[in-house]
Protein backbone atom coordinates (compact mmCIF):
# COMPACT_ATOMS: atom_id res chain seq x y z
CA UNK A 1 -28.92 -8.80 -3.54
CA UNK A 2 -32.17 -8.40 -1.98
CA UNK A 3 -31.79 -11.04 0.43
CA UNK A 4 -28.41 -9.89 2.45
CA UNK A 5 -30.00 -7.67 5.32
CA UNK A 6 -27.38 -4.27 4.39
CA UNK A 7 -29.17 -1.35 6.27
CA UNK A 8 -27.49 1.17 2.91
CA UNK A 9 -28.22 3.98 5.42
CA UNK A 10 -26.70 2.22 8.14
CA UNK A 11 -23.14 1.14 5.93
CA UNK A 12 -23.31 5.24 4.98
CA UNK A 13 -22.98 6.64 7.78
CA UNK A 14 -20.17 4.05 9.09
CA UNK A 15 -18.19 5.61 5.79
CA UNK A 16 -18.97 9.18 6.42
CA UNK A 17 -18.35 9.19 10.01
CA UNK A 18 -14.91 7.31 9.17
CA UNK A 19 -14.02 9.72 6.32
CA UNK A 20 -14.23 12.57 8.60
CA UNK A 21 -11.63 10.95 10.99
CA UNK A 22 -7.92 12.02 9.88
CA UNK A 23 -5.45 9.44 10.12
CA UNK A 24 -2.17 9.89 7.84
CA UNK A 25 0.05 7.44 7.63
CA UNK A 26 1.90 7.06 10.59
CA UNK A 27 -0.85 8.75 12.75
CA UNK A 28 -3.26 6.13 13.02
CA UNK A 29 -4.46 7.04 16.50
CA UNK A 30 -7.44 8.46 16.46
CA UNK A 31 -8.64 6.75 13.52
CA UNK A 32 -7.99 3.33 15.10
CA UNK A 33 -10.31 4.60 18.45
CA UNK A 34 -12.92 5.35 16.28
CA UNK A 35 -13.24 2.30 14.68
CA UNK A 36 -12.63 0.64 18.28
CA UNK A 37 -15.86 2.70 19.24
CA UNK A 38 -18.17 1.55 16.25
CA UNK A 39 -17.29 -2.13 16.65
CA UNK A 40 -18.14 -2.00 20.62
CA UNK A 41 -21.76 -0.01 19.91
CA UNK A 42 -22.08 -2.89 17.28
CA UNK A 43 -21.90 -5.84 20.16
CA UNK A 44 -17.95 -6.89 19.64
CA UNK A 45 -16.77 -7.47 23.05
CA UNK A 46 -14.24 -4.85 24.05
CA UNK A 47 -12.35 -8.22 25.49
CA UNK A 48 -11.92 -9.12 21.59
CA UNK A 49 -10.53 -6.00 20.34
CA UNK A 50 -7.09 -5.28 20.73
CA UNK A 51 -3.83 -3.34 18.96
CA UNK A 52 -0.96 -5.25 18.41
CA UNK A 53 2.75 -4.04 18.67
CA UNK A 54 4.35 -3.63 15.19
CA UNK A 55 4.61 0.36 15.84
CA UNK A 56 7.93 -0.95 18.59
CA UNK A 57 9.42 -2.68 15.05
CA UNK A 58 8.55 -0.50 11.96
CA UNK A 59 11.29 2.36 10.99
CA UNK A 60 9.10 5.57 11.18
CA UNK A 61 7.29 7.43 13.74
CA UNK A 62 4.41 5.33 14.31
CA UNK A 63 1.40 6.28 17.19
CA UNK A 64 0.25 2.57 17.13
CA UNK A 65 -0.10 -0.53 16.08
CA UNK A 66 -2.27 -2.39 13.90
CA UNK A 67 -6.07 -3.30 14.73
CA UNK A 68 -7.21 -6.70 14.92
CA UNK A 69 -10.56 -8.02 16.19
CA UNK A 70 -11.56 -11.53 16.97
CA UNK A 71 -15.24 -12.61 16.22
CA UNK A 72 -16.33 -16.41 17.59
CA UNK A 73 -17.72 -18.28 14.84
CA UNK A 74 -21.16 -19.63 15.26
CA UNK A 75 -20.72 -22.29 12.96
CA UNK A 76 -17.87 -24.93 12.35
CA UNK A 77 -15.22 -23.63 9.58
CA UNK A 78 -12.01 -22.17 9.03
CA UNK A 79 -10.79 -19.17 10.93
CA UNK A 80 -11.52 -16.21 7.67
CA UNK A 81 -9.41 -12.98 8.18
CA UNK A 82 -11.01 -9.60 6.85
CA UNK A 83 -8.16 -6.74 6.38
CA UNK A 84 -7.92 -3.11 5.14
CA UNK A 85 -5.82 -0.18 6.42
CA UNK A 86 -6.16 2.36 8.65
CA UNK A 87 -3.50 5.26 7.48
CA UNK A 88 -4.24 8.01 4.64
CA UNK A 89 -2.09 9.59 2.29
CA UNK A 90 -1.20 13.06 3.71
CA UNK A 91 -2.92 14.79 1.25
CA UNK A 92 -6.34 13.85 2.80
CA UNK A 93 -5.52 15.65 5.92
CA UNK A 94 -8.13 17.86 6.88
CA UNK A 95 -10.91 15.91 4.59
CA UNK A 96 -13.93 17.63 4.87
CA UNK A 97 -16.44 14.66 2.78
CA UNK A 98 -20.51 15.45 1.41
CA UNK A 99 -22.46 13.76 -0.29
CA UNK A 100 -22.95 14.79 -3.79
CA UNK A 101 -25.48 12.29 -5.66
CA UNK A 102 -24.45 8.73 -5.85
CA UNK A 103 -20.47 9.96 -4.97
CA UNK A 104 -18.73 10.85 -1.55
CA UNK A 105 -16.50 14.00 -2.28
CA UNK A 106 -13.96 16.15 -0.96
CA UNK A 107 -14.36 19.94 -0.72
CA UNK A 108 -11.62 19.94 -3.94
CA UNK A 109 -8.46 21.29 -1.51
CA UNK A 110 -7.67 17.59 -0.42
CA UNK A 111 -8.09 14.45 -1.19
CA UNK A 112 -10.99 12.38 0.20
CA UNK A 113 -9.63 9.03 1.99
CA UNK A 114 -11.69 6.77 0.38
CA UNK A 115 -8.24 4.56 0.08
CA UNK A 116 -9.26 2.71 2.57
CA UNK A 117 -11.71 3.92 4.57
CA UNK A 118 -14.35 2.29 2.18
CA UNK A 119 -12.60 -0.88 3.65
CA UNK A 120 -12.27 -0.07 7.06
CA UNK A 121 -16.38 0.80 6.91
CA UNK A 122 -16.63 -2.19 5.40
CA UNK A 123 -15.33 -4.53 7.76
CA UNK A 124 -17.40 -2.93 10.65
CA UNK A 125 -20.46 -2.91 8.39
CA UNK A 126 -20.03 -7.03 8.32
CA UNK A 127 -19.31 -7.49 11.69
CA UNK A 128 -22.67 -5.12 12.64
CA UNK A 129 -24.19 -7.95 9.82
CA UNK A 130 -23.32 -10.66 11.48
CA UNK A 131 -23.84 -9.80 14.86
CA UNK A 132 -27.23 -8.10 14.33
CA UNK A 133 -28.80 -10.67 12.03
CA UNK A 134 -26.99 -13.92 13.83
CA UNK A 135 -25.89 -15.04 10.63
CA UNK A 136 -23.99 -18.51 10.47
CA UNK A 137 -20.35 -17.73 10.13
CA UNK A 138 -17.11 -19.38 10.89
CA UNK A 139 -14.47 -17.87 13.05
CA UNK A 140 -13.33 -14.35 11.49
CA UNK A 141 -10.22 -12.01 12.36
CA UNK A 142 -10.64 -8.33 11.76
CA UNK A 143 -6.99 -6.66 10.38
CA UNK A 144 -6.79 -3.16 10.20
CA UNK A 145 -3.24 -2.87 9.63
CA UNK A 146 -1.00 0.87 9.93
CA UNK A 147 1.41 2.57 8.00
CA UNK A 148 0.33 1.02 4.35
CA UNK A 149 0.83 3.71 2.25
CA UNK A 150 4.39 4.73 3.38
CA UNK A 151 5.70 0.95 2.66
CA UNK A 152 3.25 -1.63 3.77
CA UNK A 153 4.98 -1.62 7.41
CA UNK A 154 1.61 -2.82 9.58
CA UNK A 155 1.31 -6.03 7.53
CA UNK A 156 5.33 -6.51 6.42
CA UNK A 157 5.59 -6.23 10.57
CA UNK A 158 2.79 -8.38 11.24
CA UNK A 159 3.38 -11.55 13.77
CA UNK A 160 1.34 -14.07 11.98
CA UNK A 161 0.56 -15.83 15.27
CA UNK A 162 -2.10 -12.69 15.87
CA UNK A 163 -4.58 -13.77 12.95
CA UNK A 164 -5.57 -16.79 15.02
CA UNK A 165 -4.87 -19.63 12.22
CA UNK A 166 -6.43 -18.10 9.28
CA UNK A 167 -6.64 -20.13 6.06
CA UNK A 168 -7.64 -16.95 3.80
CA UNK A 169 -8.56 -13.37 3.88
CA UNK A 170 -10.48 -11.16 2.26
CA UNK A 171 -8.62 -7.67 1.79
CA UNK A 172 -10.46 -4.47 0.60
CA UNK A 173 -8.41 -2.36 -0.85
CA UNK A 174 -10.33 -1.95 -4.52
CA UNK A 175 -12.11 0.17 -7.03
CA UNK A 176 -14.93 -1.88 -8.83
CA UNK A 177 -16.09 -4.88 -6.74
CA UNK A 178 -16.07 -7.00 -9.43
CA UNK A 179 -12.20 -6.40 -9.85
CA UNK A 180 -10.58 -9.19 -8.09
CA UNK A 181 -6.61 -8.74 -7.33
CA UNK A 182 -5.25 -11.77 -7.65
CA UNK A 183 -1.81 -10.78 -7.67
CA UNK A 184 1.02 -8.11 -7.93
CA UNK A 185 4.46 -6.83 -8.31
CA UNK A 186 6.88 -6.98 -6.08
CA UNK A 187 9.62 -4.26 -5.36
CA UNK A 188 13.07 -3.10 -4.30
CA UNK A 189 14.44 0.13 -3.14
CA UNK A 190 17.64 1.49 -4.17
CA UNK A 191 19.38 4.49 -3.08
CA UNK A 192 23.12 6.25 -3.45
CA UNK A 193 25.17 8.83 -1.58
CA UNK A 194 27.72 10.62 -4.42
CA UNK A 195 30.13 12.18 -2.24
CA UNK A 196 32.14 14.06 -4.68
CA UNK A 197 34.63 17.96 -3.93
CA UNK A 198 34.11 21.19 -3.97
CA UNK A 199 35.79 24.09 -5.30
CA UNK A 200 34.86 27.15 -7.44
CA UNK A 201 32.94 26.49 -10.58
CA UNK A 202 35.05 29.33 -12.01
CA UNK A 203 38.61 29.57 -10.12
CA UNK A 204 38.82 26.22 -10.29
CA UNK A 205 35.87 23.55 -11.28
CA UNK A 206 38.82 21.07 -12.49
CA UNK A 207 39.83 20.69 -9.35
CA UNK A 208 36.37 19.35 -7.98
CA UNK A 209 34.19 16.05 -8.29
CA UNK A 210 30.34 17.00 -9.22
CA UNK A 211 28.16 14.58 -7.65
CA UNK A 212 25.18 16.02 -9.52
CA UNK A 213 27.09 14.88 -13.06
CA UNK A 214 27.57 11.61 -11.23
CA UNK A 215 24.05 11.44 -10.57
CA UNK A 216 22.68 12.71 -14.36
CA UNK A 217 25.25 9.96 -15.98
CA UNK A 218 24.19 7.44 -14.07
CA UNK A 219 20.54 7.89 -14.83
CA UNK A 220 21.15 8.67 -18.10
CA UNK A 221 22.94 5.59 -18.56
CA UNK A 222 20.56 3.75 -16.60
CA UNK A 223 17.73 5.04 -19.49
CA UNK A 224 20.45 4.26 -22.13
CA UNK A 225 20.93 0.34 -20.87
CA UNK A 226 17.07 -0.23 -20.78
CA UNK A 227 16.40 0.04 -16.82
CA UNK A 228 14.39 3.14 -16.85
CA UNK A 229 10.40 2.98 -17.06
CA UNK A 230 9.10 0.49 -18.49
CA UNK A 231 11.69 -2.32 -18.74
CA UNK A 232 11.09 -5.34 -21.07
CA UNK A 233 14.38 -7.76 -21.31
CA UNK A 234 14.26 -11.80 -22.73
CA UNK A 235 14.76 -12.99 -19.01
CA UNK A 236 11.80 -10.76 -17.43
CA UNK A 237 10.21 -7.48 -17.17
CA UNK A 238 9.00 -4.46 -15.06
CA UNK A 239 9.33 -0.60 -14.22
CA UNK A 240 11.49 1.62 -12.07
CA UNK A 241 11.61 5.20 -11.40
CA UNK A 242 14.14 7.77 -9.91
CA UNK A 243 11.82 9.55 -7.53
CA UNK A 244 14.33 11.32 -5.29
CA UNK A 245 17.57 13.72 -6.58
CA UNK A 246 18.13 16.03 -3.83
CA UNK A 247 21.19 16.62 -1.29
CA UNK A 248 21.19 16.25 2.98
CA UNK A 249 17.55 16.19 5.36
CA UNK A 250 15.69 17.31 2.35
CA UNK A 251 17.76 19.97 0.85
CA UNK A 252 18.77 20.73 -2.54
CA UNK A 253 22.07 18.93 -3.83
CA UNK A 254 23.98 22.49 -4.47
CA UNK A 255 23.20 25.61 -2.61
CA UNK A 256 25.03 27.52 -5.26
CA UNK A 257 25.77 27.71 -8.95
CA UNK A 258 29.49 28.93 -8.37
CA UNK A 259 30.45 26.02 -6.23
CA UNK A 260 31.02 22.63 -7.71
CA UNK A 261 28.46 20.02 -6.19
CA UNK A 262 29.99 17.81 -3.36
CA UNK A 263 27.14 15.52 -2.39
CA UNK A 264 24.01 14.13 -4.01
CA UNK A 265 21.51 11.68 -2.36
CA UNK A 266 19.30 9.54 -5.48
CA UNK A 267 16.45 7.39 -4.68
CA UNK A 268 14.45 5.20 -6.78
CA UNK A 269 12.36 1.81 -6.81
CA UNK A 270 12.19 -1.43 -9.40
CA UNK A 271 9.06 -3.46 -9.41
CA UNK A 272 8.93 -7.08 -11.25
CA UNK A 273 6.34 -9.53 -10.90
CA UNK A 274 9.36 -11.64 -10.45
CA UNK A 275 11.68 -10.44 -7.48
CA UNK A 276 14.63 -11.61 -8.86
CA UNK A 277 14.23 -9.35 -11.67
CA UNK A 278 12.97 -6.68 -9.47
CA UNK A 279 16.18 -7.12 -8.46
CA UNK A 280 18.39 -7.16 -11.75
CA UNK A 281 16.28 -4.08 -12.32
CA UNK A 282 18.27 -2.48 -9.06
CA UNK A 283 21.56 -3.87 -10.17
CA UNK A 284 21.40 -1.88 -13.32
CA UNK A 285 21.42 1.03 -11.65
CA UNK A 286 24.01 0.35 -9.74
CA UNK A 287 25.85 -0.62 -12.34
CA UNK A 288 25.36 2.98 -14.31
CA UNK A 289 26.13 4.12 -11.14
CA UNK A 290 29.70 2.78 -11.03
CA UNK A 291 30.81 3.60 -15.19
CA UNK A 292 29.60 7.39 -14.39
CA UNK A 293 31.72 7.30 -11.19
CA UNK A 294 34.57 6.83 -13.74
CA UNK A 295 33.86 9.23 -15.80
CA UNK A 296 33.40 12.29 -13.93
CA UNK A 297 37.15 12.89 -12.31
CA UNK A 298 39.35 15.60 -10.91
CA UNK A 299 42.31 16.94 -12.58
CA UNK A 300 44.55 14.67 -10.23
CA UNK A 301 42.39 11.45 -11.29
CA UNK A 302 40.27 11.25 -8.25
CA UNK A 303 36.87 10.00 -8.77
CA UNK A 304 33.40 10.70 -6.39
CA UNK A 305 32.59 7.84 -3.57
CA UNK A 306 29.63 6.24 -4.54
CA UNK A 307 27.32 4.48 -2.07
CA UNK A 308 24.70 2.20 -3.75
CA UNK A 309 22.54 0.39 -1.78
CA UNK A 310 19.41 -1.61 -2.05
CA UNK A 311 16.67 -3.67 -0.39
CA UNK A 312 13.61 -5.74 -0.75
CA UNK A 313 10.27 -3.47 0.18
CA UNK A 314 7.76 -6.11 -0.51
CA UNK A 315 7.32 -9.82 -2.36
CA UNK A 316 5.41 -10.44 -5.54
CA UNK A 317 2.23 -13.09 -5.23
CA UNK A 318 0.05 -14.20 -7.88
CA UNK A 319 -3.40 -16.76 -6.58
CA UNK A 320 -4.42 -19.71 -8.76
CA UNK A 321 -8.16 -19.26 -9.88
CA UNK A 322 -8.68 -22.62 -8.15
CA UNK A 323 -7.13 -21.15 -4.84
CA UNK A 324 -9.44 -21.61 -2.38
CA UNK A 325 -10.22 -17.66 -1.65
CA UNK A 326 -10.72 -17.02 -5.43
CA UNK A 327 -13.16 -19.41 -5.59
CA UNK A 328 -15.06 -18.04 -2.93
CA UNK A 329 -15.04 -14.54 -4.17
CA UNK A 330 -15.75 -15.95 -7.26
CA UNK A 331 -18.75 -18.04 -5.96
CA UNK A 332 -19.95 -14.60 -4.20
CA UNK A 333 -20.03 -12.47 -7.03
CA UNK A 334 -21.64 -15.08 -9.18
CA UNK A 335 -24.52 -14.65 -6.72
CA UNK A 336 -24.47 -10.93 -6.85
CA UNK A 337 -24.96 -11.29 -10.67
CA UNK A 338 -21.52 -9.70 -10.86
CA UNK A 339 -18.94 -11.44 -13.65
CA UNK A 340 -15.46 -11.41 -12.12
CA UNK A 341 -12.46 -9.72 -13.30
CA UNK A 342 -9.09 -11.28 -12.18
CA UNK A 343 -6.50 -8.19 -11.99
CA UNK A 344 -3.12 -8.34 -11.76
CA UNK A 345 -2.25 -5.24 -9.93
CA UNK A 346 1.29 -3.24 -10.76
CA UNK A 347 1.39 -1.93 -7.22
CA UNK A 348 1.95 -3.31 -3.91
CA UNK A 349 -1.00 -4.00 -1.10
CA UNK A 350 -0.81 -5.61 2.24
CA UNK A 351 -1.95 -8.93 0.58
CA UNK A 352 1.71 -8.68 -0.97
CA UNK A 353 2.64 -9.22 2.43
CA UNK A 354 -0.45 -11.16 3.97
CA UNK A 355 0.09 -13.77 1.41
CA UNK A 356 3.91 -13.87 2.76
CA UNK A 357 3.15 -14.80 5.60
CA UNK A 358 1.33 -18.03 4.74
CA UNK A 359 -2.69 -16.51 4.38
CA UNK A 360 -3.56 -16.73 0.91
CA UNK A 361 -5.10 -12.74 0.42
CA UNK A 362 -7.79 -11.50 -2.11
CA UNK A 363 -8.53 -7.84 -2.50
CA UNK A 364 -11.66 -6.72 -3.31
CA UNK A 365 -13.10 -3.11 -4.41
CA UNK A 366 -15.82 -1.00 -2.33
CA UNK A 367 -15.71 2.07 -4.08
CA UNK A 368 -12.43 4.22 -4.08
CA UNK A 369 -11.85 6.01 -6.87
CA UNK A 370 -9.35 8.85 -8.11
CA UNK A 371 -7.41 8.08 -5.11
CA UNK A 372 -4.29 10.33 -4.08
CA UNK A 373 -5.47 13.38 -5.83
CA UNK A 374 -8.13 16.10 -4.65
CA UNK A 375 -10.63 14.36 -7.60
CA UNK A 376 -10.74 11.50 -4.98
CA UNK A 377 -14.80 10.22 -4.31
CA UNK A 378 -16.49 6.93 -3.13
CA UNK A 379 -18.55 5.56 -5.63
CA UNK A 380 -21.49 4.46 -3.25
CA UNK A 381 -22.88 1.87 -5.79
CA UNK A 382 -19.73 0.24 -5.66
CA UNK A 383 -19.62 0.62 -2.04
CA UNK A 384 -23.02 -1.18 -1.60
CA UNK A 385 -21.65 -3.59 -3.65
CA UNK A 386 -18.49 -4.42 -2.06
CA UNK A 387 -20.43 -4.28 1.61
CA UNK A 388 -22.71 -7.23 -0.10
CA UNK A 389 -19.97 -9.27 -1.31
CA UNK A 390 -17.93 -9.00 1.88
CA UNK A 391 -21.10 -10.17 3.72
CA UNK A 392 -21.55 -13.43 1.25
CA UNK A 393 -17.47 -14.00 1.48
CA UNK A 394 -17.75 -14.20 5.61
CA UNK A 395 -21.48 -16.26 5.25
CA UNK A 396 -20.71 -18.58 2.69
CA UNK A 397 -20.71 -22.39 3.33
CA UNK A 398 -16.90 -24.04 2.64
């Protein structure tokens, strides 16, 4: 290790400085500026940093679009892309990070952001590398995409044409640096409207529809049919969840226990390493969904109106160990005297996407641990480690 020039002090205080920035998802802003600063006190051309437009296309509130830096090679070789993300989870707003030992911290009333700011320090840490030290390196794109952990929208929007040709990238998005995600699930959404009647739960409940029976019927028949949790069939296998039971713009189904519920909004998720049994998954519910519709009636016959719908939120990928960016993490790790561990993660990234769109995508750890919860730290061993192997990965000859 001793021989890749990493100032540790240097790669700190990148991470600290970026910890401190908030950026939730969807309010990338400042976050983005900050890491536009670094790079230009580093020696990147401001002529070579710019933000793309996938904020005009994705379906939320978004204040910009993703960040991507070009860096001339200075040796012949394949354009290499380097990606994290930008965005938080919400529950690191107002992260307030110290040092304690060899671990980054929160103050324990939010978490800590090291998902991905261990990345995003990362990448600027091997551009400052390269440019300081005038290592040989072939052309590299910089990706510091928005909006990942509401749905992967800065890299599912991405125009491919803006990573400049890139045959692989390197994404850091990790634990342990000697994890290497080689794959993952894929997913689909699913969600239903029950419109059912009201009346008076006791004047008169046969005379309504309870779309919150239609909804507990239809999951429990969902559970009964094996689509629920863990889900292991002879053609294929995954998990769902029902993470949403709830009524209109975030209000309660019922807003009384004398009045028979008239409307009921579910939402839920399948995830397959397979997408066409990510999407089976999804049809079972729907399918539970339309026997409980038939079951829950008025005293006339009537039945609730039942809106199922579902869609695609990302692809599944899985690399070959001879793909051409596994073998170069691979070869880089080997150096590090670090044995590889190919991972196979159940949850999506921006490679999901990356890969998608034709760039073959590796993740690799720097550090975050306990992420989404106030327990959240950096693990700065790991971080040194991951800063190391992301300096090898952009050096290394083809």
């Amino acid at each position: 290790m001793s021989n890749i020039p990493l100032d540790v002090a240097a790669a700190e205080e990148h991470l600290m400085r970026f910890l401190s920035v908030e950026g939730v998802t969807g309010q990338e802003k400042n976050i983005g500026l900050a890491v536009c600063d670094a790079l230009k006190k580093i020696g990147v051309p401001e002529s070579a940093i710019r933000f793309d437009d996938v904020h005009t296309r994705i379906p939320l509130p978004t204040e910009t679009g993703n960040l991507i830096v070009d860096i001339p090679g200075t040796r012949p070789g394949p354009r290499l892309l380097f990606s994290t993300h930008l965005d938080t989870v919400p529950l690191c707003a107002g992260a307030k990070p110290r040092r304690e030992g060899d671990r980054i911290v929160s103050d324990g009333t939010t978490a800590l952001g090291g998902d991905a700011r261990t990345g995003v320090a990362l990448l600027v840490v091997v551009a400052e590398i390269l440019i300081k030290n005038k290592l040989p390196h072939p052309p590299i794109t910089l990706l510091f995409t928005v909006r990942e952990e509401s749905g992967l929208h800065g890299a599912r929007e991405l125009d491919p044409a803006n990573l400049g040709g890139a045959v692989m990238c390197i994404n850091v998005d990790g634990q342990m640096a000697s994890d290497l995600i080689i794959g993952a699930v894929g997913q689909e959404n699913w969600e239903v409207e029950i419109t059912g009647r009201a009346s008076h739960a006791g004047v008169a409940p046969e005379k309504g529809i309870s779309a919150t029976m239609v909804g507990a019927l239809a999951l429990a028949e969902a559970r009964r049919a094996g689509w629920f949790g863990k889900v292991v069939k002879p053609d294929g296998r995954g998990t769902s969840n029902v993470g949403i039971f709830g009524g209109k713009d975030n209000k309660p189904a019922g807003d009384a226990t004398n009045v028979v519920t008239d409307y009921a909004y579910i939402k839920g998720e399948a995830r397959s390493p397979e997408s066409v049994f990510a999407t089976k998954i999804a049809d079972g519910y729907s399918q539970a969904f339309a026997k409980a519709k038939a079951e829950v009636t008025a005293d006339n016959g009537d039945t609730a109106e039942v809106k199922f719908s579902q869609i695609a939120s990302y692809p599944p990928f899985e690399l070959g160990k001879d793909t051409p960016v596994v073998k170069r993490a691979t070869k880089a790790l080997k150096m590090l005297d670090i044995e590889p561990v190919f991972v196979f993660s159940n949850g999506g990234l921006d490679a999901n996407w990356l890969d998608k769109h034709g760039v073959p995508t590796i993740t690799i750890g720097a550090g975050q641990a306990e992420i989404h919860t106030i327990k959240e730290y950096v693990n700065l061993k790991e971080y040194e480690k991951g800063c190391r192997l992301g300096v090898l990965m952009a050096t290394l000859e083809d």
